[in-house]
PDB file of N, CA and C in Angstrom:
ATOM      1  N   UNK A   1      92.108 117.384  80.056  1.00  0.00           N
ATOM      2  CA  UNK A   1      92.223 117.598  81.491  1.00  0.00           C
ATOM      3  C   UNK A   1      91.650 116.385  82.213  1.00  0.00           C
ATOM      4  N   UNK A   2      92.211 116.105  83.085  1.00  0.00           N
ATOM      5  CA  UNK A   2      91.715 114.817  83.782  1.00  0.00           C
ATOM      6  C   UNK A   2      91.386 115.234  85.100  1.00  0.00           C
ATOM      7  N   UNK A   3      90.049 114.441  85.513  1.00  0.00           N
ATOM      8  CA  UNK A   3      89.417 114.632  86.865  1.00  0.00           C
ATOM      9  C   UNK A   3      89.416 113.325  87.490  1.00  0.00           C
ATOM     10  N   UNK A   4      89.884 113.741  89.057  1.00  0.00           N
ATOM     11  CA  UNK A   4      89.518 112.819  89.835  1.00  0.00           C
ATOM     12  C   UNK A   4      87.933 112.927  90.749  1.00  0.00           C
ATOM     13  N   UNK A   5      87.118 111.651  90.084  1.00  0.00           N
ATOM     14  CA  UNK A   5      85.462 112.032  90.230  1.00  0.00           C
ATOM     15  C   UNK A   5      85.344 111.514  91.435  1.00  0.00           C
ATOM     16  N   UNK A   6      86.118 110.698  92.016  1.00  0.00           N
ATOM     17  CA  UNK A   6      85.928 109.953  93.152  1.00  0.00           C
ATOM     18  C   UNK A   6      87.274 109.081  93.754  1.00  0.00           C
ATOM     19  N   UNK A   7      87.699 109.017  94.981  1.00  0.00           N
ATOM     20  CA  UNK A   7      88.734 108.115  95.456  1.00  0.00           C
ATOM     21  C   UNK A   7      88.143 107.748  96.999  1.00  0.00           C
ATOM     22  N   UNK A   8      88.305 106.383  96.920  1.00  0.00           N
ATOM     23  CA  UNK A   8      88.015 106.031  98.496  1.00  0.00           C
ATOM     24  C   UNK A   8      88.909 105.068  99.027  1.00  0.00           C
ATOM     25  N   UNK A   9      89.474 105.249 100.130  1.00  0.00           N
ATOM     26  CA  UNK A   9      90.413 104.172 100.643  1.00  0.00           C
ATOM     27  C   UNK A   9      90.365 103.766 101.845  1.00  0.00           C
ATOM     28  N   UNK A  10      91.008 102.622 102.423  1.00  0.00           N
ATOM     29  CA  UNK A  10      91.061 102.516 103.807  1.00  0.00           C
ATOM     30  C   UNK A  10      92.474 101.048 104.308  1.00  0.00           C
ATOM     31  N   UNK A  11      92.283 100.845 105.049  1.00  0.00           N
ATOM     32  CA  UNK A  11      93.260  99.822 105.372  1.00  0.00           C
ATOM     33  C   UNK A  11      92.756  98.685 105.591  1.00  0.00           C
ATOM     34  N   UNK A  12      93.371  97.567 104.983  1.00  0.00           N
ATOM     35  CA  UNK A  12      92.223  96.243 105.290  1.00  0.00           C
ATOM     36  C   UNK A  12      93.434  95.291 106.529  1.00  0.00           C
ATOM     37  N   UNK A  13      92.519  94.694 107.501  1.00  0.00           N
ATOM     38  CA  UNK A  13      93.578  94.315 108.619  1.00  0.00           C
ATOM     39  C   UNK A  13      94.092  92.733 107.363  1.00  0.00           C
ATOM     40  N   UNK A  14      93.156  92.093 106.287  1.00  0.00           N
ATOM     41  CA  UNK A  14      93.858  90.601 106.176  1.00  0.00           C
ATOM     42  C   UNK A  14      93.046  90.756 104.409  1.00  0.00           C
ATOM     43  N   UNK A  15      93.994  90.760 103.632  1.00  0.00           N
ATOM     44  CA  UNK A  15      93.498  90.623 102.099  1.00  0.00           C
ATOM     45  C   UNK A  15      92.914  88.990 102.237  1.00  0.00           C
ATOM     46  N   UNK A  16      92.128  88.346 101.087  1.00  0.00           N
ATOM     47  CA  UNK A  16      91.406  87.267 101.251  1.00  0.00           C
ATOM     48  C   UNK A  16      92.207  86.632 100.204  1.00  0.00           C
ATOM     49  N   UNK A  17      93.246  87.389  99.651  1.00  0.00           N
ATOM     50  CA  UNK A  17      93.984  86.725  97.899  1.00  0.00           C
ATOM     51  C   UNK A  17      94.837  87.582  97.721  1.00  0.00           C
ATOM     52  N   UNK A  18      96.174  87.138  96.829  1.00  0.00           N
ATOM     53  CA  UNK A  18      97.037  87.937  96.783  1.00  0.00           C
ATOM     54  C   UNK A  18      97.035  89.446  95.853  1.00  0.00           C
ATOM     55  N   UNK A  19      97.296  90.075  96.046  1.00  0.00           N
ATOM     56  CA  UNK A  19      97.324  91.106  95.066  1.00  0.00           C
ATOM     57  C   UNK A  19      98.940  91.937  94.782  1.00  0.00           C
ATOM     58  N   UNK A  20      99.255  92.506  93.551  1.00  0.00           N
ATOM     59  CA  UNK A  20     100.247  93.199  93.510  1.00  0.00           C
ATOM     60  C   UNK A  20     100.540  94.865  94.315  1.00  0.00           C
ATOM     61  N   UNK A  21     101.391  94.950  94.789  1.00  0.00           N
ATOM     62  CA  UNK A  21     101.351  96.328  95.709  1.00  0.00           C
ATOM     63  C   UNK A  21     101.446  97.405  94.067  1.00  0.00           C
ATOM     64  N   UNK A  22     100.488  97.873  94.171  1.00  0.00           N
ATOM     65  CA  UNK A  22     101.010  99.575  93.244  1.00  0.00           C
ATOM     66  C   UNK A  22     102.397 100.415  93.296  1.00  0.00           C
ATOM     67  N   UNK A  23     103.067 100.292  94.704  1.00  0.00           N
ATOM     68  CA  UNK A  23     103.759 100.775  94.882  1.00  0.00           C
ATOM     69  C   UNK A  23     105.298 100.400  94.427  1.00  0.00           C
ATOM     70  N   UNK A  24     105.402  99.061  94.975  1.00  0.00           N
ATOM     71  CA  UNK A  24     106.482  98.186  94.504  1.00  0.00           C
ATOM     72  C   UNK A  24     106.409  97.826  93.955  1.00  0.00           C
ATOM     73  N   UNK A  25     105.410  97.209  93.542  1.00  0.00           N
ATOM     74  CA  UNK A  25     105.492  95.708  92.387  1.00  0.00           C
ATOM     75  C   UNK A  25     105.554  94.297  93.126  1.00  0.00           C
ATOM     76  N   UNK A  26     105.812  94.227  94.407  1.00  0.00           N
ATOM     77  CA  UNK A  26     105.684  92.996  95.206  1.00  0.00           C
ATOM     78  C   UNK A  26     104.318  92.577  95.374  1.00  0.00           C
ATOM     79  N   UNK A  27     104.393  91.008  95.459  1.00  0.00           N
ATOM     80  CA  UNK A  27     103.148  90.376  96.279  1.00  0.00           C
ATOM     81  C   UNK A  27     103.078  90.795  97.209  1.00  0.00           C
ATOM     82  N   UNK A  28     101.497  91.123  97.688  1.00  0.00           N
ATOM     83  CA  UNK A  28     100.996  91.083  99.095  1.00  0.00           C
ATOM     84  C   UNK A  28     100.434  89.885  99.264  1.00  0.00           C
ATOM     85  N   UNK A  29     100.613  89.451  99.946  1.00  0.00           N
ATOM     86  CA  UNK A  29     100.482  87.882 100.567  1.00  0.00           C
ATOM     87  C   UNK A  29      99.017  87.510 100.896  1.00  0.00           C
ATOM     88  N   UNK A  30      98.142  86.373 100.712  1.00  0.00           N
ATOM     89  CA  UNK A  30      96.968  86.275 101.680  1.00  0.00           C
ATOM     90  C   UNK A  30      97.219  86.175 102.940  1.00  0.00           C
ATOM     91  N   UNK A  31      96.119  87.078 104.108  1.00  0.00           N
ATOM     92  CA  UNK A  31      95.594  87.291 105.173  1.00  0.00           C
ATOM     93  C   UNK A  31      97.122  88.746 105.203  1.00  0.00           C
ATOM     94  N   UNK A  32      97.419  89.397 104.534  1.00  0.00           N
ATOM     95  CA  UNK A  32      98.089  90.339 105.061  1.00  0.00           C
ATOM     96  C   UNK A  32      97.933  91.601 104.683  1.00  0.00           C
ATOM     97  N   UNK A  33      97.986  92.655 106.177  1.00  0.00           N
ATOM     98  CA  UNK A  33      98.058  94.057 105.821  1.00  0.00           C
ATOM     99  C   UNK A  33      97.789  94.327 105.050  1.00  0.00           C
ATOM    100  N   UNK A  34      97.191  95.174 103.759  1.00  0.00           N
ATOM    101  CA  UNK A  34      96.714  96.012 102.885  1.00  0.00           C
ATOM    102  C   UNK A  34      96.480  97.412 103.133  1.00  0.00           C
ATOM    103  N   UNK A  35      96.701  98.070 101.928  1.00  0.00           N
ATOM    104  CA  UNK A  35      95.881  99.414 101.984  1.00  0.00           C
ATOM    105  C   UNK A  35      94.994  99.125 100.538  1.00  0.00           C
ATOM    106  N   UNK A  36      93.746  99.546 100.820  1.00  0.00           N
ATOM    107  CA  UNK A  36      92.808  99.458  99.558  1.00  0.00           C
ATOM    108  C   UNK A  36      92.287 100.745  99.094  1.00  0.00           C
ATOM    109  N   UNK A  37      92.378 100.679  98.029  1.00  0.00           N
ATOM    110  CA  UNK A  37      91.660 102.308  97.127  1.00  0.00           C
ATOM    111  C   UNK A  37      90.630 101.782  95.863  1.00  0.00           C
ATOM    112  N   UNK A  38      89.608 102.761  95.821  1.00  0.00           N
ATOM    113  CA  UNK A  38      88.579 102.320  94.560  1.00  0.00           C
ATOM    114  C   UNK A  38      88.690 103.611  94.323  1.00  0.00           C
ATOM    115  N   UNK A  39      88.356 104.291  92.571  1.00  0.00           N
ATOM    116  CA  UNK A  39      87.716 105.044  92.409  1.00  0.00           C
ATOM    117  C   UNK A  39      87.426 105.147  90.711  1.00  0.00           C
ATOM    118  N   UNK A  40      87.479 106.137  90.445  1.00  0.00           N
ATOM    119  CA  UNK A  40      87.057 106.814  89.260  1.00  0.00           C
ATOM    120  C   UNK A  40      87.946 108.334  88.686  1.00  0.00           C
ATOM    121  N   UNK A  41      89.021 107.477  87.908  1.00  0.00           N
ATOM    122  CA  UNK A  41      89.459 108.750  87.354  1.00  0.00           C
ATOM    123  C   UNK A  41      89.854 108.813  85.891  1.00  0.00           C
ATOM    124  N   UNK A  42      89.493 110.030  85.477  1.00  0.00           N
ATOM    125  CA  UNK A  42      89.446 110.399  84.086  1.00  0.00           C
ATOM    126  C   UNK A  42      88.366 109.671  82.913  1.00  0.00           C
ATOM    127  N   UNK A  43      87.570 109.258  84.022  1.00  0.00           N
ATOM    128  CA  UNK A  43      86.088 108.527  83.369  1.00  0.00           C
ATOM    129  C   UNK A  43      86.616 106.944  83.694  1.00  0.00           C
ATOM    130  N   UNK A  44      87.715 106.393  83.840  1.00  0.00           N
ATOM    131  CA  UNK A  44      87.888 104.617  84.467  1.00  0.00           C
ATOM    132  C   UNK A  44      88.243 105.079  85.768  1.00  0.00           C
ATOM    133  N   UNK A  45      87.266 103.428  85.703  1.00  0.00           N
ATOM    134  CA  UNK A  45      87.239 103.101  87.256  1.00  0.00           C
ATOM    135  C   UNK A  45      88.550 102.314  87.562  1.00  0.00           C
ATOM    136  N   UNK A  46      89.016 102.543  88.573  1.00  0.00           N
ATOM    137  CA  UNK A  46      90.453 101.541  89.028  1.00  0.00           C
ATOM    138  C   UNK A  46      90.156 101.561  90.619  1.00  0.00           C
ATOM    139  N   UNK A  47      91.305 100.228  90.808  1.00  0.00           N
ATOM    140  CA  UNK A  47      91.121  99.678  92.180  1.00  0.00           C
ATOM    141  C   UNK A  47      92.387  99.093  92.187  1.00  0.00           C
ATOM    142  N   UNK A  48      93.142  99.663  93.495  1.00  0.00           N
ATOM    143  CA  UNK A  48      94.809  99.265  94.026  1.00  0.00           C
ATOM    144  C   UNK A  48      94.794  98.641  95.377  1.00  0.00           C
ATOM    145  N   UNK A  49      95.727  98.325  95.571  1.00  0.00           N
ATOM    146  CA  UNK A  49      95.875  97.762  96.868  1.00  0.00           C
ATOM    147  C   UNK A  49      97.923  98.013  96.997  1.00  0.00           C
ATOM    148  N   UNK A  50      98.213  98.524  98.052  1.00  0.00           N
ATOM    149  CA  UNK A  50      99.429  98.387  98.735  1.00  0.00           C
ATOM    150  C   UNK A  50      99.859  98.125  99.891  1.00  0.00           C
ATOM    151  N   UNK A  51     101.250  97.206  99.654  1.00  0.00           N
ATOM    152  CA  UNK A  51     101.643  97.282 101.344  1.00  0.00           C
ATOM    153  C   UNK A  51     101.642  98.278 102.289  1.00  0.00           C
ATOM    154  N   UNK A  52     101.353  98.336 103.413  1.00  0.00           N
ATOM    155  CA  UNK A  52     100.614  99.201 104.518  1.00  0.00           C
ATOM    156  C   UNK A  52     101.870 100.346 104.232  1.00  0.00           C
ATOM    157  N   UNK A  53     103.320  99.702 104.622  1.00  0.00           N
ATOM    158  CA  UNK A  53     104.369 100.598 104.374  1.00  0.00           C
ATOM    159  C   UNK A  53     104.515 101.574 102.985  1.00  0.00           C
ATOM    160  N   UNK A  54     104.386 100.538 102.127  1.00  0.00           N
ATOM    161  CA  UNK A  54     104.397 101.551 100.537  1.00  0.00           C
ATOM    162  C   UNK A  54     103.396 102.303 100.703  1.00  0.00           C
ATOM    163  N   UNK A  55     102.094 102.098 101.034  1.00  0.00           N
ATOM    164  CA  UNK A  55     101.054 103.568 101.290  1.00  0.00           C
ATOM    165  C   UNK A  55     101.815 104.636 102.183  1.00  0.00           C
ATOM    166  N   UNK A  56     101.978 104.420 102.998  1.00  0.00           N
ATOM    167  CA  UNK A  56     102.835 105.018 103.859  1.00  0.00           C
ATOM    168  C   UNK A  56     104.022 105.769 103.399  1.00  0.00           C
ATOM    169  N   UNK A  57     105.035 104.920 102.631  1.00  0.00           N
ATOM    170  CA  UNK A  57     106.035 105.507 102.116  1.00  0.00           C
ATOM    171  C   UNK A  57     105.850 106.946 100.899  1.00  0.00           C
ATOM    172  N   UNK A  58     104.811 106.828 100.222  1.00  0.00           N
ATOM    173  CA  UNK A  58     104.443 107.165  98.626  1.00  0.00           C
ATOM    174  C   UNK A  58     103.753 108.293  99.247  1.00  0.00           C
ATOM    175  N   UNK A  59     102.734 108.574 100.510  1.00  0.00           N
ATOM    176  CA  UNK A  59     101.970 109.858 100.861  1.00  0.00           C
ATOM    177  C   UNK A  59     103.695 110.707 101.766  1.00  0.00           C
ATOM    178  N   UNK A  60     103.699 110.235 102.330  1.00  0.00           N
ATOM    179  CA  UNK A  60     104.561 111.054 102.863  1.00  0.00           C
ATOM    180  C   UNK A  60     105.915 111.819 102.304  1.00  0.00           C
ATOM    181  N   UNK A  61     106.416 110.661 101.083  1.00  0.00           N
ATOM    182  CA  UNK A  61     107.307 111.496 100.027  1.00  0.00           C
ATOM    183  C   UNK A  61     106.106 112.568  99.043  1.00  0.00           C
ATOM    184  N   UNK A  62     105.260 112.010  98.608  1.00  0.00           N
ATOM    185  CA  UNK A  62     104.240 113.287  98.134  1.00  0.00           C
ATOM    186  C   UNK A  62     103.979 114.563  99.235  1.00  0.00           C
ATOM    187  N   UNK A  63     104.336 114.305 100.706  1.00  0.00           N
ATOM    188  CA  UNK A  63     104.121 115.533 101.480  1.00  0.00           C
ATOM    189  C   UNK A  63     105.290 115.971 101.352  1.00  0.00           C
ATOM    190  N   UNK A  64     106.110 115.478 101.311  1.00  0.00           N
ATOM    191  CA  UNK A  64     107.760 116.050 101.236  1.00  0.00           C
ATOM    192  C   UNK A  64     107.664 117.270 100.162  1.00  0.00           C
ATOM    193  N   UNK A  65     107.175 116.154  99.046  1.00  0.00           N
ATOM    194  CA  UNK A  65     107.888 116.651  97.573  1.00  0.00           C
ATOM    195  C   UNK A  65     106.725 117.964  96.841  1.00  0.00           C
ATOM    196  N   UNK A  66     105.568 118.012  97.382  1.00  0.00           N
ATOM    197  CA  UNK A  66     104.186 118.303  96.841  1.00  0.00           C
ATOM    198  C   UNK A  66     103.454 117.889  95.312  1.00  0.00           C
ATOM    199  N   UNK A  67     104.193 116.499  95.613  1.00  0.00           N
ATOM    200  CA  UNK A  67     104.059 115.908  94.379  1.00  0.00           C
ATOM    201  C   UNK A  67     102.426 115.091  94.388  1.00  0.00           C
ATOM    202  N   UNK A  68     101.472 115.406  94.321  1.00  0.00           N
ATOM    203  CA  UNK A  68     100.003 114.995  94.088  1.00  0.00           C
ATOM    204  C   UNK A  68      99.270 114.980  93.113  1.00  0.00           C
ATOM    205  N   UNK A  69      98.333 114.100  92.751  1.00  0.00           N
ATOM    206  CA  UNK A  69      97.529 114.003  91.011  1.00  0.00           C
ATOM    207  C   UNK A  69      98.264 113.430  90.600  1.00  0.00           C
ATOM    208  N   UNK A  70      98.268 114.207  89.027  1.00  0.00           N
ATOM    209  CA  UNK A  70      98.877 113.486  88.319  1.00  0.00           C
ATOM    210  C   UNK A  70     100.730 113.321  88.388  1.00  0.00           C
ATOM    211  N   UNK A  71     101.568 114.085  89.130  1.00  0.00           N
ATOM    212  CA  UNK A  71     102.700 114.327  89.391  1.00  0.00           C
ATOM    213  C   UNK A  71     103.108 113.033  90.803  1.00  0.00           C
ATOM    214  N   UNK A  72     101.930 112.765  91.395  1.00  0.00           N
ATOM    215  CA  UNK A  72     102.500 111.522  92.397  1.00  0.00           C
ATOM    216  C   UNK A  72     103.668 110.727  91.733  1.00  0.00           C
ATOM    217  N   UNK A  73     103.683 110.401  92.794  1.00  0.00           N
ATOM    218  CA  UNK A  73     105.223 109.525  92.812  1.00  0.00           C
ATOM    219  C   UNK A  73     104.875 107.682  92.886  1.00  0.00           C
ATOM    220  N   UNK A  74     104.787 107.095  91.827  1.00  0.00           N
ATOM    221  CA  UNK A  74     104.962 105.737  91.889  1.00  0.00           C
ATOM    222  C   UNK A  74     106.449 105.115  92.016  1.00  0.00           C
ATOM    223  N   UNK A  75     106.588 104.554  93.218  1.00  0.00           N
ATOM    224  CA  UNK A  75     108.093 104.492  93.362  1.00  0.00           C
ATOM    225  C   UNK A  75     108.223 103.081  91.806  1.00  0.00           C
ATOM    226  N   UNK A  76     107.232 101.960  92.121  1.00  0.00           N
ATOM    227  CA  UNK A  76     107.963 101.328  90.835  1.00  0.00           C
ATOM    228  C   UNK A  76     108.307 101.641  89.200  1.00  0.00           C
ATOM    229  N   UNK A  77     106.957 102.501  89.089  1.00  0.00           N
ATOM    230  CA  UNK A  77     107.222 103.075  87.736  1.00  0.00           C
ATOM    231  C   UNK A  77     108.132 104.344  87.299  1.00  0.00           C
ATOM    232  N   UNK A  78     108.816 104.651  88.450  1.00  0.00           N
ATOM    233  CA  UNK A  78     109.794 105.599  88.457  1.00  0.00           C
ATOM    234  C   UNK A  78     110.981 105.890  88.316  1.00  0.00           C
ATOM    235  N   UNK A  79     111.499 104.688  87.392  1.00  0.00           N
ATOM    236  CA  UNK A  79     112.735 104.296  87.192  1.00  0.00           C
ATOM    237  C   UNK A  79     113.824 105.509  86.973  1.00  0.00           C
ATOM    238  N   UNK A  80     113.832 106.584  86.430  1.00  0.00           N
ATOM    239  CA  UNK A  80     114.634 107.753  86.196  1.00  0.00           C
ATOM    240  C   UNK A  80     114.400 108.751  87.428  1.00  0.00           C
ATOM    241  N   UNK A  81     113.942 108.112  88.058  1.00  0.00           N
ATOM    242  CA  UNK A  81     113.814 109.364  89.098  1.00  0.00           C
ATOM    243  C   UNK A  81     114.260 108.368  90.485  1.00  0.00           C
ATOM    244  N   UNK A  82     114.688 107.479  90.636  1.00  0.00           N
ATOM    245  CA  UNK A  82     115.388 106.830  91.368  1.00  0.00           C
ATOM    246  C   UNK A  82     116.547 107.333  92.190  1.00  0.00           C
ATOM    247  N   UNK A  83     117.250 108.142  91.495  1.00  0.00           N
ATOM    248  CA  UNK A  83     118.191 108.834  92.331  1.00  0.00           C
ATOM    249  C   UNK A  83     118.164 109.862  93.534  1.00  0.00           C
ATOM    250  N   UNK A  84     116.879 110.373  92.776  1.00  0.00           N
ATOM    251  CA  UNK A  84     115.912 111.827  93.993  1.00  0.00           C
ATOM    252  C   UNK A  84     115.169 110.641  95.218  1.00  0.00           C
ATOM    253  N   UNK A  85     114.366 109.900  94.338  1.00  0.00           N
ATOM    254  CA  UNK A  85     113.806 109.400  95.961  1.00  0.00           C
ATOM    255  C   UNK A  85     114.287 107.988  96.771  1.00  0.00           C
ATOM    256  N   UNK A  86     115.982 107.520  96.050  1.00  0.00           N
ATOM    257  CA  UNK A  86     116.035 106.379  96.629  1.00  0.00           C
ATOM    258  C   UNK A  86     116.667 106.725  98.052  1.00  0.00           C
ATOM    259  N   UNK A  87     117.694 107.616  98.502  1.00  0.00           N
ATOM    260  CA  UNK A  87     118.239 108.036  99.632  1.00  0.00           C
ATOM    261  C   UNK A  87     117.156 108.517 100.487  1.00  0.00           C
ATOM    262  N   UNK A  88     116.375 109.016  99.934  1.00  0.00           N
ATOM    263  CA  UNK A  88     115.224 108.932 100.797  1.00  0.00           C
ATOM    264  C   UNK A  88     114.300 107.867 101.483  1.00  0.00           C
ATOM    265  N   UNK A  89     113.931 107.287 100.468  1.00  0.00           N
ATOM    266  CA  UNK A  89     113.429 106.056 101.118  1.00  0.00           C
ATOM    267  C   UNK A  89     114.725 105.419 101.856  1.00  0.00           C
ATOM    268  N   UNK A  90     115.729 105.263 101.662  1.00  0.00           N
ATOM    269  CA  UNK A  90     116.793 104.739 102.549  1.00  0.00           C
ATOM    270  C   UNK A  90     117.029 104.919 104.122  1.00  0.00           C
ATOM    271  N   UNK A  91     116.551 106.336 103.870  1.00  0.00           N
ATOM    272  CA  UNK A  91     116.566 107.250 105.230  1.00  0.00           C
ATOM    273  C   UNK A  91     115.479 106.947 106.086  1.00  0.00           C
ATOM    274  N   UNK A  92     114.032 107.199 105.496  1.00  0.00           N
ATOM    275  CA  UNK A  92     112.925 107.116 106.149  1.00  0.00           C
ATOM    276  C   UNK A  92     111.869 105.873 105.943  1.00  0.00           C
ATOM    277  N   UNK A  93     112.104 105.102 104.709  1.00  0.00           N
ATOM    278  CA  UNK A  93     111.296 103.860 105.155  1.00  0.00           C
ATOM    279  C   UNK A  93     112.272 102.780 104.349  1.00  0.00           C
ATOM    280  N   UNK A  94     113.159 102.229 104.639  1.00  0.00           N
ATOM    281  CA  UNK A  94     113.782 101.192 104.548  1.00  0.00           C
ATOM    282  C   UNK A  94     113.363  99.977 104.234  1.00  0.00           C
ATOM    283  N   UNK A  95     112.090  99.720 104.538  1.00  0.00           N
ATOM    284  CA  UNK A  95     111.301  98.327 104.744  1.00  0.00           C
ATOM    285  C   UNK A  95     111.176  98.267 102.341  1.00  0.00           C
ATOM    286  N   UNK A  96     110.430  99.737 102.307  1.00  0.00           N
ATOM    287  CA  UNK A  96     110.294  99.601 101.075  1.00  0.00           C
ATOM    288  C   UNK A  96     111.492 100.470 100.415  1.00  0.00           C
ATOM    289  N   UNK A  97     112.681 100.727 100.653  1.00  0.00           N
ATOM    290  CA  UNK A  97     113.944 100.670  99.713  1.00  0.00           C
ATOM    291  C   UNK A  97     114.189  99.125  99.837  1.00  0.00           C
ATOM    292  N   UNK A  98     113.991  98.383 100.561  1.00  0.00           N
ATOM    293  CA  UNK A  98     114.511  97.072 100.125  1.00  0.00           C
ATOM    294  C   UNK A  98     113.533  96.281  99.184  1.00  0.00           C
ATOM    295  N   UNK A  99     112.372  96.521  99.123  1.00  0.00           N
ATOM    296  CA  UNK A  99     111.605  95.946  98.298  1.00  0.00           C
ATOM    297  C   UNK A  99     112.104  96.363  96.827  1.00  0.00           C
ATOM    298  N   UNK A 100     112.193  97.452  96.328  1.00  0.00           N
ATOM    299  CA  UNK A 100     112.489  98.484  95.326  1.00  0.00           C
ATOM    300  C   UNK A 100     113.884  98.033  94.924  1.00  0.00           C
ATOM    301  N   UNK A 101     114.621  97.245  95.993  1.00  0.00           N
ATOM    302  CA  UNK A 101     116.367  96.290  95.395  1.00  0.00           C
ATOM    303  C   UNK A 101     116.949  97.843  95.727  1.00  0.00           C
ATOM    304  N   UNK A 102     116.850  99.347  96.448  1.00  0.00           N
ATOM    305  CA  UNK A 102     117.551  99.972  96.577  1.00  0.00           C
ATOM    306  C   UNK A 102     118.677  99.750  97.801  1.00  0.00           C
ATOM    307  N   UNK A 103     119.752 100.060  97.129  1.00  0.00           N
ATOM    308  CA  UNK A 103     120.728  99.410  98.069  1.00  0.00           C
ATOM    309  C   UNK A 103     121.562 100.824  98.534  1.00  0.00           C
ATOM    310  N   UNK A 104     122.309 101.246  99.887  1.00  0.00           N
ATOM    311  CA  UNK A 104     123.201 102.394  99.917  1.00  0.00           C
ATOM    312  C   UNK A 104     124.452 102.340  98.984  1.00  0.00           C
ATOM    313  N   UNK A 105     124.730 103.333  98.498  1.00  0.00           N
ATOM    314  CA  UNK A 105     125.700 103.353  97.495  1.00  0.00           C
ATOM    315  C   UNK A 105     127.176 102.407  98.251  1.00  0.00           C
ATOM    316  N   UNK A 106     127.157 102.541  99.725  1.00  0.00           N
ATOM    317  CA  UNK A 106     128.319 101.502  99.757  1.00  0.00           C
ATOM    318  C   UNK A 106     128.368  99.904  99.790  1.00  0.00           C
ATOM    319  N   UNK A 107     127.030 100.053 100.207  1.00  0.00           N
ATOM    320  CA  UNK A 107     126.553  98.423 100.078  1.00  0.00           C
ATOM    321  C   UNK A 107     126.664  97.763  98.648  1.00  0.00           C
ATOM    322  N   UNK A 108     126.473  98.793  97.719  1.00  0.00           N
ATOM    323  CA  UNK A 108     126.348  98.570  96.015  1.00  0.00           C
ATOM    324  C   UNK A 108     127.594  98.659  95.793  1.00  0.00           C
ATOM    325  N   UNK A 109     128.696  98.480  96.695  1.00  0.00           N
ATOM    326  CA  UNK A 109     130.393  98.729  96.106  1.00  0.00           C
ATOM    327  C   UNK A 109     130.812  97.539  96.626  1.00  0.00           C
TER     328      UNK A 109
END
């Protein structure tokens, strides 16, 4: 069984170095937008950072879906499940279906 012992996050207005978004897999750029998280789960410690939008995008499909813990939704590592949440992100955050290379099925014709 795995516990989450601790999570803390917040939004940073300017990263100091680049980091990879959790969400996408894209660079976040120096001096830009971030969302930052530290914590402690399942006894390791980890620490993420995402584009403001992919935080954004990833809680609000988890409010959609009630997908939370261990069932969250990593849009990059989610390759088979692409079909459920790419029209979605298409619909409601666009910024990161384009990061993700999701394209509308007519654009892909």
């Amino acid at each position: 069984m795995s516990f989450d012992y601790f999570h803390s996050g917040r939004e940073m207005k300017a990263t100091r170095k680049p980091h990879d978004c959790e969400q996408c897999g894209r660079k976040i750029e120096t001096g830009s937008p971030a969302y930052y998280a530290a914590g402690k789960y399942d006894g390791y410690f980890y620490t993420q950072y995402e584009h403001i939008e992919c935080h954004a995008a990833g809680m609000a499909y988890a409010e959609e879906t009630g997908l939370w813990g261990e069932e969250f939704t990593w849009f990059q590592h989610s390759d088979c499940e692409r079909e459920e949440f790419g029209p979605w992100l298409l619909e409601h955050h666009p910024i990161v279906a384009e990061r993700l290379d999701i394209e509308r099925e007519e654009d892909a014709a």
